[in-house]
Each structure stands twice: as C-alpha cells, then as structure tokens.
N, C-alpha and C. Protein backbone atom coordinates (compact mmCIF):
# COMPACT_ATOMS: atom_id res chain seq x y z
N UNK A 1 -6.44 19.11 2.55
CA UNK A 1 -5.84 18.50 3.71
C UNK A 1 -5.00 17.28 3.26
N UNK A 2 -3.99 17.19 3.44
CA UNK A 2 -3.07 16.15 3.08
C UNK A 2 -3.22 14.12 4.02
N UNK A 3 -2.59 13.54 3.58
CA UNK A 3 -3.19 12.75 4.59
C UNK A 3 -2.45 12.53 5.72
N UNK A 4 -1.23 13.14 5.67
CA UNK A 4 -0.92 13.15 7.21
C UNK A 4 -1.31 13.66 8.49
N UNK A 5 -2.02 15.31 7.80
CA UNK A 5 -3.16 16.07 8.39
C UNK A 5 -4.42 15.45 8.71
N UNK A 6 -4.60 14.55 7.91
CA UNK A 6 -6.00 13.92 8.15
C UNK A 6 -6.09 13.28 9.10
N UNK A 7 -4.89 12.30 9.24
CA UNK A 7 -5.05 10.98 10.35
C UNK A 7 -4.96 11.92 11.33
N UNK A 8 -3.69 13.28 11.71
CA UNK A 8 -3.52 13.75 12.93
C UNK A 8 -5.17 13.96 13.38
N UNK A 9 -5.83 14.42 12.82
CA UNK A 9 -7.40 14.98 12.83
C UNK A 9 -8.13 13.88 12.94
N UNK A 10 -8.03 13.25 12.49
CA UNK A 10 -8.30 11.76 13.00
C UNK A 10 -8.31 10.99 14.48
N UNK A 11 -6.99 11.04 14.77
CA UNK A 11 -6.73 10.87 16.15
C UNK A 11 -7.10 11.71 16.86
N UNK A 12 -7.59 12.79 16.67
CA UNK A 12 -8.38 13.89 17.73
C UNK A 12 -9.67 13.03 18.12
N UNK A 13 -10.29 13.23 17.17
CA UNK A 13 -11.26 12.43 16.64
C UNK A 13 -11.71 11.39 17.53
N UNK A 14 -10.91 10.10 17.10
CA UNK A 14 -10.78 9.03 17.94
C UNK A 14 -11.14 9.04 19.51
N UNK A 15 -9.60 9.94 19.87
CA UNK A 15 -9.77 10.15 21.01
C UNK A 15 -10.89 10.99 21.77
N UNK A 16 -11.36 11.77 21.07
CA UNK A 16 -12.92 12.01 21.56
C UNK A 16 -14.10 11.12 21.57
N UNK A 17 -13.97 10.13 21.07
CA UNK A 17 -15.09 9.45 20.85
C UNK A 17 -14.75 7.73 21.80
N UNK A 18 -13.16 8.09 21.93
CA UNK A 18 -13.20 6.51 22.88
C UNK A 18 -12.83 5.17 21.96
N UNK A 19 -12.54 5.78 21.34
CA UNK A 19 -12.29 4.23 20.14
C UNK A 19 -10.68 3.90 19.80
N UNK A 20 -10.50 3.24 20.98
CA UNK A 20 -9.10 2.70 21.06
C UNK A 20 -8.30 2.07 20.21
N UNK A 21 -8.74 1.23 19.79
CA UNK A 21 -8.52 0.30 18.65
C UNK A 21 -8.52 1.42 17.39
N UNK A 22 -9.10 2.34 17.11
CA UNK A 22 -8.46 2.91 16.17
C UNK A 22 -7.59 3.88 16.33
N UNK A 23 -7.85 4.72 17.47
CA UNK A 23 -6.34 5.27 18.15
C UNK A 23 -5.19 4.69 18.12
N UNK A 24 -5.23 3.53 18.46
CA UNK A 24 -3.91 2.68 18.44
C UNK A 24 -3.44 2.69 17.09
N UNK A 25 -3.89 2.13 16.08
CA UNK A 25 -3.56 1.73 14.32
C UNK A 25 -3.34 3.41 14.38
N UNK A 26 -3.85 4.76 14.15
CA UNK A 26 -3.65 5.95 13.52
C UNK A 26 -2.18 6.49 14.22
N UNK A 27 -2.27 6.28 15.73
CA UNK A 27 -0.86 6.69 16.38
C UNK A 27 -0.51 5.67 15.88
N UNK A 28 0.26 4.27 15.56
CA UNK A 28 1.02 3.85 14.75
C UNK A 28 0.97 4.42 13.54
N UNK A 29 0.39 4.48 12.79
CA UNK A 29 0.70 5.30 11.54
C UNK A 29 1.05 6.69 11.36
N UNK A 30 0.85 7.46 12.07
CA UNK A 30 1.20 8.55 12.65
C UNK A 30 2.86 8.71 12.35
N UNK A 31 3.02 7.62 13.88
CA UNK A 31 5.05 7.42 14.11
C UNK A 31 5.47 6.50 12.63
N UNK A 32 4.87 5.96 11.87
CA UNK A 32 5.64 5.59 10.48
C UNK A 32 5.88 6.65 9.75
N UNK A 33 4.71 7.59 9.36
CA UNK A 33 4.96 8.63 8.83
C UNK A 33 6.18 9.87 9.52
N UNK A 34 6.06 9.80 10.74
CA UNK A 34 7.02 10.89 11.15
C UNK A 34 8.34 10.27 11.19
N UNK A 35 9.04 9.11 10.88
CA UNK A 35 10.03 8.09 10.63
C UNK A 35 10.66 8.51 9.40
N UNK A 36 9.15 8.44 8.25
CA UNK A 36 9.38 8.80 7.16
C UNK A 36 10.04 10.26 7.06
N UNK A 37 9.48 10.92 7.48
CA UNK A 37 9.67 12.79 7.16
C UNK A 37 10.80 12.75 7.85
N UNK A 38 11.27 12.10 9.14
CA UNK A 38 12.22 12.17 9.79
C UNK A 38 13.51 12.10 8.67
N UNK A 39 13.19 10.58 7.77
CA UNK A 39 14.13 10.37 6.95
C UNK A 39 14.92 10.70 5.82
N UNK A 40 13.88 11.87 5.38
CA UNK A 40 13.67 12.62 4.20
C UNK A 40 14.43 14.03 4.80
N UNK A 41 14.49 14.08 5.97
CA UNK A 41 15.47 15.69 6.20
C UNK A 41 16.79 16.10 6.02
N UNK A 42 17.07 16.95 4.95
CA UNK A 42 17.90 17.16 4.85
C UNK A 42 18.82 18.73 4.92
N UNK A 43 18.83 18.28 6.26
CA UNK A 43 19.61 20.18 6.89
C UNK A 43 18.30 21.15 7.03
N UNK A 44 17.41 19.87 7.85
CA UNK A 44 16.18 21.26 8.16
C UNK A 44 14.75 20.47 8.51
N UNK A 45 13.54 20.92 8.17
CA UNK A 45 12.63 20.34 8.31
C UNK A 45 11.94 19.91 6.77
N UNK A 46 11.54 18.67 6.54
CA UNK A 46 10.83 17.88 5.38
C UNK A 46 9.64 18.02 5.19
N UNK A 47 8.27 17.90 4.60
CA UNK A 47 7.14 17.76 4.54
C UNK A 47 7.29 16.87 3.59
N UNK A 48 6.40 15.90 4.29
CA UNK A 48 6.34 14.64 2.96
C UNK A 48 5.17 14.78 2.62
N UNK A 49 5.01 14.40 1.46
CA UNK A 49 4.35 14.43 0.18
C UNK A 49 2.99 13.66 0.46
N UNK A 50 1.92 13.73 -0.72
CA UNK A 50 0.81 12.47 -0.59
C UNK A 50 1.15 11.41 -0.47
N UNK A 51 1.97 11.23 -1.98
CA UNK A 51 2.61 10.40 -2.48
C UNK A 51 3.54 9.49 -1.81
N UNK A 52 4.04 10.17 -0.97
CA UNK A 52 5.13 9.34 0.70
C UNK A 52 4.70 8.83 1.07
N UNK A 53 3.34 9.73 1.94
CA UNK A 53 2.18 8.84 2.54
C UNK A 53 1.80 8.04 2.17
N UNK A 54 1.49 8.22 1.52
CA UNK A 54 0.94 6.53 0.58
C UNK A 54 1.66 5.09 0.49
N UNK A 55 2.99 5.96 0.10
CA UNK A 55 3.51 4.94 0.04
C UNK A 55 4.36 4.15 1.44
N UNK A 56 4.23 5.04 2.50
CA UNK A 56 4.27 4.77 4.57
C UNK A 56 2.87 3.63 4.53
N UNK A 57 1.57 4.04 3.63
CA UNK A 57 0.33 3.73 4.23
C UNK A 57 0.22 2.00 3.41
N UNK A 58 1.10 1.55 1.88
CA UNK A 58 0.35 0.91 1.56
C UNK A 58 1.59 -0.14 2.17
N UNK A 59 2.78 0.20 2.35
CA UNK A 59 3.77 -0.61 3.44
C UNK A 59 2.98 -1.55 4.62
N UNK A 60 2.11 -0.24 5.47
CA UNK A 60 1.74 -1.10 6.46
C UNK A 60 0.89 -1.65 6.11
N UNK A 61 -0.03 -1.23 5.21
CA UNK A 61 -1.25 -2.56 4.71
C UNK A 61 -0.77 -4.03 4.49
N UNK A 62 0.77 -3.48 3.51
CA UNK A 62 1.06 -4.86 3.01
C UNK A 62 1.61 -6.19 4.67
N UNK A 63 1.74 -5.34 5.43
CA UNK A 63 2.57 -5.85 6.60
C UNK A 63 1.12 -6.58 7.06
N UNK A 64 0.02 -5.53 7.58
CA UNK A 64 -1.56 -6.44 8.01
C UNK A 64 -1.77 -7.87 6.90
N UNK A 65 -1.58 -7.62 5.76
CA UNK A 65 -2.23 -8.61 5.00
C UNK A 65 -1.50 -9.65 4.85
N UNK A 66 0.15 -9.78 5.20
CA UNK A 66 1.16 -10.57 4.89
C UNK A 66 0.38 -11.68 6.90
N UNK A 67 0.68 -10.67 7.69
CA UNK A 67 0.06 -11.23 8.94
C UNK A 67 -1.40 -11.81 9.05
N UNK A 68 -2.35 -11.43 8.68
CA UNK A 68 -3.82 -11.43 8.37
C UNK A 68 -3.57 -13.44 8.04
N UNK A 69 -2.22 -13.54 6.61
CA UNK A 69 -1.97 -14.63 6.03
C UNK A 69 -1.70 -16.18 7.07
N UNK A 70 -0.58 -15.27 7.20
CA UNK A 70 -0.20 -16.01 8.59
C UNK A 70 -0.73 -16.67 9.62
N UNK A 71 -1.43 -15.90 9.93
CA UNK A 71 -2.40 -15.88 11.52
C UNK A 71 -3.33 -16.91 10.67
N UNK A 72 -4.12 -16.93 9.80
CA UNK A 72 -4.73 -17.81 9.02
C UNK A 72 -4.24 -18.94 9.27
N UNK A 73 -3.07 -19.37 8.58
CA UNK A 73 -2.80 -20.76 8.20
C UNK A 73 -2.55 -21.22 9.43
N UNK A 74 -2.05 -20.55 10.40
CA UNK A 74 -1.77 -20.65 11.98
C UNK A 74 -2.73 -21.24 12.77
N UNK A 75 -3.97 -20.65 11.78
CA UNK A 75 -4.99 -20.92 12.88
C UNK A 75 -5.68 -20.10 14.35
N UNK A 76 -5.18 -19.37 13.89
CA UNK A 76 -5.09 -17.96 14.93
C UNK A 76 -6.46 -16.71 13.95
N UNK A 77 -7.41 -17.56 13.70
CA UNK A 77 -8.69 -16.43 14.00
C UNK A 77 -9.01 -14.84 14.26
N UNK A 78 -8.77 -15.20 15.98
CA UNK A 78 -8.78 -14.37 16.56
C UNK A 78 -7.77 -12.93 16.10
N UNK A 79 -6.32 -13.41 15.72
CA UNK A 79 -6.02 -12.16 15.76
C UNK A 79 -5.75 -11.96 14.42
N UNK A 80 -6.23 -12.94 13.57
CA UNK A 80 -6.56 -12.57 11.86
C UNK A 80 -7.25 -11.31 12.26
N UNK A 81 -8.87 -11.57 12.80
CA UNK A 81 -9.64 -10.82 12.78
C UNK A 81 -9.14 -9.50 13.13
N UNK A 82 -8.39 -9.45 14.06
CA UNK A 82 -7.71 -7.66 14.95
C UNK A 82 -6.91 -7.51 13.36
N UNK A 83 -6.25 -8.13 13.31
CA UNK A 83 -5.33 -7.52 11.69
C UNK A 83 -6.36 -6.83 10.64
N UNK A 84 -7.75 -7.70 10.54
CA UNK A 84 -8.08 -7.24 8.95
C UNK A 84 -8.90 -5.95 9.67
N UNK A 85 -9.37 -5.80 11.19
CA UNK A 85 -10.05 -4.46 11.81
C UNK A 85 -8.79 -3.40 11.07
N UNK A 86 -7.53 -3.54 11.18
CA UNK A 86 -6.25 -2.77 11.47
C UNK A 86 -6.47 -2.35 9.87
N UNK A 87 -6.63 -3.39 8.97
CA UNK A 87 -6.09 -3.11 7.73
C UNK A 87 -7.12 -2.00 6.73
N UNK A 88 -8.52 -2.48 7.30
CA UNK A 88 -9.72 -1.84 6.90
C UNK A 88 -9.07 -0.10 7.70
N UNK A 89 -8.91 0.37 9.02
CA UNK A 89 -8.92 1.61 8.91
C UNK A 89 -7.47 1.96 8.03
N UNK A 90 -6.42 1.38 8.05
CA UNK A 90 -5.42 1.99 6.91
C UNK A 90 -6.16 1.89 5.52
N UNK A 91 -6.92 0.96 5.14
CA UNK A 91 -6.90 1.38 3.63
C UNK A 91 -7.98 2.60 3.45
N UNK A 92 -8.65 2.82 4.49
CA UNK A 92 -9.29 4.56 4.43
C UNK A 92 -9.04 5.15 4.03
N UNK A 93 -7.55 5.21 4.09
CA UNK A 93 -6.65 6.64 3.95
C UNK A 93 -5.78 5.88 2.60
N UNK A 94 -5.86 5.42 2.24
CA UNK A 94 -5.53 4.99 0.64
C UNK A 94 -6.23 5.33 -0.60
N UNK A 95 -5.21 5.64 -1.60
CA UNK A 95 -6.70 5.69 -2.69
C UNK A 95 -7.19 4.85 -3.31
N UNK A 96 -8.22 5.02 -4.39
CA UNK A 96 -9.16 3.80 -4.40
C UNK A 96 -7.48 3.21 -5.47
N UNK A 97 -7.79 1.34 -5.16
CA UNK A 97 -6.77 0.94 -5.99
C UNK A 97 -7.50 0.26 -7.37
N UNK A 98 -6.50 0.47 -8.50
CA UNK A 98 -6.89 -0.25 -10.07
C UNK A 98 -7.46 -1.85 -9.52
N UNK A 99 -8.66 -2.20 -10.61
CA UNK A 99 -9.13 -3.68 -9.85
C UNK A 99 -8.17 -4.73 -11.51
N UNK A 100 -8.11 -5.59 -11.51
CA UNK A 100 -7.38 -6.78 -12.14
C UNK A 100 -7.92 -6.76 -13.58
N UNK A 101 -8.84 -5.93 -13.83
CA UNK A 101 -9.42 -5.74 -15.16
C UNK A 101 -7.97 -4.71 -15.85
N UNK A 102 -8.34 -3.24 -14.86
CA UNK A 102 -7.66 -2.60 -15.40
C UNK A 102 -6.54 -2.20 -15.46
N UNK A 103 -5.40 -3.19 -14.62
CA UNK A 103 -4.31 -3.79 -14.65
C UNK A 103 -3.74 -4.29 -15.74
N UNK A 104 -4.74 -5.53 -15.81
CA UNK A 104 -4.22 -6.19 -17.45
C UNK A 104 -4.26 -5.16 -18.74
N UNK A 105 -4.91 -4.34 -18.63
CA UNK A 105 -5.15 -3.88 -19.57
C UNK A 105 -3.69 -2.58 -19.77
N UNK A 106 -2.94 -1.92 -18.91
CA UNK A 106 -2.33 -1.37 -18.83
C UNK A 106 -0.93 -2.21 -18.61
N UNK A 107 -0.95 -3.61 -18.54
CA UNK A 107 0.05 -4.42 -18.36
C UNK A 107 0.26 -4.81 -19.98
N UNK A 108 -1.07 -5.16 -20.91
CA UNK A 108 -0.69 -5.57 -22.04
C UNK A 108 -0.11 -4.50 -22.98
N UNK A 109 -0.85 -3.24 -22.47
CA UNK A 109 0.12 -2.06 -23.33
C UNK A 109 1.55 -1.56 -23.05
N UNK A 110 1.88 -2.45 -21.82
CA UNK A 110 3.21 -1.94 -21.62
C UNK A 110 4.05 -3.34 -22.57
N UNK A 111 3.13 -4.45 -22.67
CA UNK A 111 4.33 -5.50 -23.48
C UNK A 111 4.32 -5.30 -24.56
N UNK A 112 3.12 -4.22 -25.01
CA UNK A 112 3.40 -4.23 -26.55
C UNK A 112 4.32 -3.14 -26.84
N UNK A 113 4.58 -2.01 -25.91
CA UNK A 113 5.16 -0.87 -25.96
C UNK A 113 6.85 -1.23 -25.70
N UNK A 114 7.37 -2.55 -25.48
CA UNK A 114 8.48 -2.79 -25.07
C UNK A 114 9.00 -3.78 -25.67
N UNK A 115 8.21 -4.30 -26.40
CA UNK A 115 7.78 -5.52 -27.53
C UNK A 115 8.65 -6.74 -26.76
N UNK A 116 8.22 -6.52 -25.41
CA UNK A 116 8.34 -8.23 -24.63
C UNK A 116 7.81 -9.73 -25.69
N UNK A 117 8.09 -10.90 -25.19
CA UNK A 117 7.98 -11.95 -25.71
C UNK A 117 7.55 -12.86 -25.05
N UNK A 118 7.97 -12.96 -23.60
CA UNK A 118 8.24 -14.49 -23.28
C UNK A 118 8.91 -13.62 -21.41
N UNK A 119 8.75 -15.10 -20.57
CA UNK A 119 9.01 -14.43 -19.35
C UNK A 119 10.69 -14.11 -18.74
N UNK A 120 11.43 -14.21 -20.05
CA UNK A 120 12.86 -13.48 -20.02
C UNK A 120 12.61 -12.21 -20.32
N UNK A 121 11.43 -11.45 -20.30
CA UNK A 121 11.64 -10.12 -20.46
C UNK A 121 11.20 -9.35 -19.57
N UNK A 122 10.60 -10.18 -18.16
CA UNK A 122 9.92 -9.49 -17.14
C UNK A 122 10.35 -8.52 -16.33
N UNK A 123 12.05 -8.57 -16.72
CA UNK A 123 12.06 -7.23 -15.74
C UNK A 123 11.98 -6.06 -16.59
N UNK A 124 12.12 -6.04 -18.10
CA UNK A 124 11.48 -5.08 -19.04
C UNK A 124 10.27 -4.49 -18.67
N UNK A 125 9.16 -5.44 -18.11
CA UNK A 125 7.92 -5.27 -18.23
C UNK A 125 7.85 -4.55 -16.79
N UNK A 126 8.14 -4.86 -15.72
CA UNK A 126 7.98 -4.92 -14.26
C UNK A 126 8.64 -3.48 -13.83
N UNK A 127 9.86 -3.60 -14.38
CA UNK A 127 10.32 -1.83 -13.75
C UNK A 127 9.28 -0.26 -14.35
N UNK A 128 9.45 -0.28 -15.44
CA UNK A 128 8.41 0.30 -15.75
C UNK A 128 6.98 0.78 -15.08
N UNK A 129 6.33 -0.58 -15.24
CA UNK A 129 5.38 -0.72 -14.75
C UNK A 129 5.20 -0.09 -13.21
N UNK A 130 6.00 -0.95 -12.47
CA UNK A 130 5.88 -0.57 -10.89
C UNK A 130 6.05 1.15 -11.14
N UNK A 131 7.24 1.66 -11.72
CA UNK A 131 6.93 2.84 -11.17
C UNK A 131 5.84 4.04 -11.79
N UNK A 132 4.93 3.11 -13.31
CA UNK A 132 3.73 3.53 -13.53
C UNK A 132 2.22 3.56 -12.64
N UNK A 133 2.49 2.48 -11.73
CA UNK A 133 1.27 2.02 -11.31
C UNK A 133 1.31 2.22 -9.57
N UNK A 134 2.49 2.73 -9.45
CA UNK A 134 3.31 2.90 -7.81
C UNK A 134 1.67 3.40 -7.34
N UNK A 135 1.17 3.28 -6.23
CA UNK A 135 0.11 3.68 -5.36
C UNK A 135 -0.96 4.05 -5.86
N UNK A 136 -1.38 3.11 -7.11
CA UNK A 136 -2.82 2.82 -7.66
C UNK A 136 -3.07 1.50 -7.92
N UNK A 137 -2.23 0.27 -7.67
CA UNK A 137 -2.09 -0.78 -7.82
C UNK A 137 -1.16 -1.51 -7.20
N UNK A 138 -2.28 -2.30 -6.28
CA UNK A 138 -0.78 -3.69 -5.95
C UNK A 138 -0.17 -4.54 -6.69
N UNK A 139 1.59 -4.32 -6.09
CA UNK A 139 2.22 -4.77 -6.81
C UNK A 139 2.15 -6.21 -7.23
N UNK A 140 1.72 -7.00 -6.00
CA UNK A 140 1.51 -8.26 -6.05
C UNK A 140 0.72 -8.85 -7.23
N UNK A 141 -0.62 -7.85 -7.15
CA UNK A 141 -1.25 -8.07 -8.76
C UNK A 141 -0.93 -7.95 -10.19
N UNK A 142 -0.31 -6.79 -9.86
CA UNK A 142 0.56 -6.48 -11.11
C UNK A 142 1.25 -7.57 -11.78
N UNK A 143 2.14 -7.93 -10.06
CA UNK A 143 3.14 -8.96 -10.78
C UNK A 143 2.45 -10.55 -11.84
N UNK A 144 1.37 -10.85 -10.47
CA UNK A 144 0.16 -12.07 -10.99
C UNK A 144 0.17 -11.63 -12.35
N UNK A 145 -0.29 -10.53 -12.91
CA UNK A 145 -0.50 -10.36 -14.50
C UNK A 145 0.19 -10.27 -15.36
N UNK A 146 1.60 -9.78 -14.74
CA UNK A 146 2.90 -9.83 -16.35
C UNK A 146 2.64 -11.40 -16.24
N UNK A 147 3.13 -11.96 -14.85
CA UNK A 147 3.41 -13.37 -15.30
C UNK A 147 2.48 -14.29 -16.44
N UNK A 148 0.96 -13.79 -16.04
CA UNK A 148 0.21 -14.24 -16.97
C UNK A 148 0.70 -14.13 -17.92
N UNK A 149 0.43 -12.79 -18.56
CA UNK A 149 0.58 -12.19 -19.59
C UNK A 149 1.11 -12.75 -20.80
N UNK A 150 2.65 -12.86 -19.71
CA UNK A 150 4.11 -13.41 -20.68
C UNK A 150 3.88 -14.97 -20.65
N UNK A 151 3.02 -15.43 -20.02
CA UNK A 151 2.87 -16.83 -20.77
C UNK A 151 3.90 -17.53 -19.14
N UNK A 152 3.70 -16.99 -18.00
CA UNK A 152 4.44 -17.71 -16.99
C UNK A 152 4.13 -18.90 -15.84
C-alpha cells in the first residue's frame, strides 16, 4: 500500500471513529498530495511515487515545526500544542529518519570523498549530500553537521 493509499484509508478510518482533529491534518494532506500528482501530469493521469509523498509529507512537517517555533517564542502555547498534535500524525506516515550519530558519520565520508577543507567547500559537501540523504534525514541537521564538520 503506498502512502497515499494509506492516509486515503486512513481518513475512512478517522471518519469512522469521530476523530476530527485527525481528519482535518489527513484531508489536508490528502489535497497536498493531489496538488502534487496534479503537478506532475503530463498529457494524462500521474501516480506519484513514495518518494513524492514523502517528500509532500516532510514539507508539511517542516511547515508544523517552523510554526510549532513561532507560536513558542510568541507565547502562544496553546496552539504550539495543536501544531505538535498536527506534526506527530504527519510524521506517522514518514520514515523512520537517520538520528545525528549517523549523519555525521555519512557527512564525514562525503568530505573525505570530495576532499573538502574548510567552509568554502560547503556547497561541494551539501549538494551531494542533500540528494543522498533526501527523505532519511533532515536537512536542517545535515546542514548543523557539514557546518561542524568543516570547522564552521
């Protein structure tokens, strides 16, 4: 079952059981994904990929957690809390992500593999990378670790 199949099955789901609040987050994710496939057609009908999904699913995470931030420093609690409810059922449907151990460790083999130096070589290190680590790792971390890395 793919995960666009899943959430639809999902929202059945939901809606049998009365649980609004997650009805709401899955039909939003739902219409991102069909945005997506929408966007991807070319002279016909699309099926997007896991891999799409994923990358529709870790978009809106990043959008909850950028807000989650916000609402924080704001002082706004309350709807921190509705964000991180929101963010917990999207990362369900995510796969598990690399933790900061095994990041670095795949970050230092890419500087030795490119024989980086110093943090004039980060976009050496960074393009690569991102599209090695695309939807097993946030980028944000990633980035935290070249910078380390390279001494930034």
């Amino acid at each position: 079952m793919t995960i666009q199949e899943q959430i639809i099955s999902d929202i059945k789901e939901a809606m049998k059981a009365k649980e609004q609040d997650k009805l709401r987050v899955l039909r939003s994710l739902k219409a991102k994904l069909m945005e997506k496939e929408i966007s991807e057609r070319k002279g016909g009908e699309a099926k997007l990929t896991d891999e799409q999904a994923v990358e529709v699913l870790m978009k809106a995470a990043k959008q909850r957690k950028e807000s989650i931030e916000q609402f924080e420093e704001g002082g706004r609690n309350d709807l921190a809390d509705n964000e991180k409810k929101e963010l917990a059922i999207i990362e369900a449907y995510l796969p598990e992500m690399m933790d900061e151990e095994d990041v670095r460790k795949v970050v230092k083999e890419k500087i030795a593999a490119v024989g980086a130096s110093g943090m004039q070589d980060i976009g050496k290190v960074m393009g690569p990378l991102m599209g090695q680590l695309k939807g097993k790792a946030d980028g944000s971390l990633v980035s935290k670790v070249v910078k380390e890395e390279l001494g930034g």
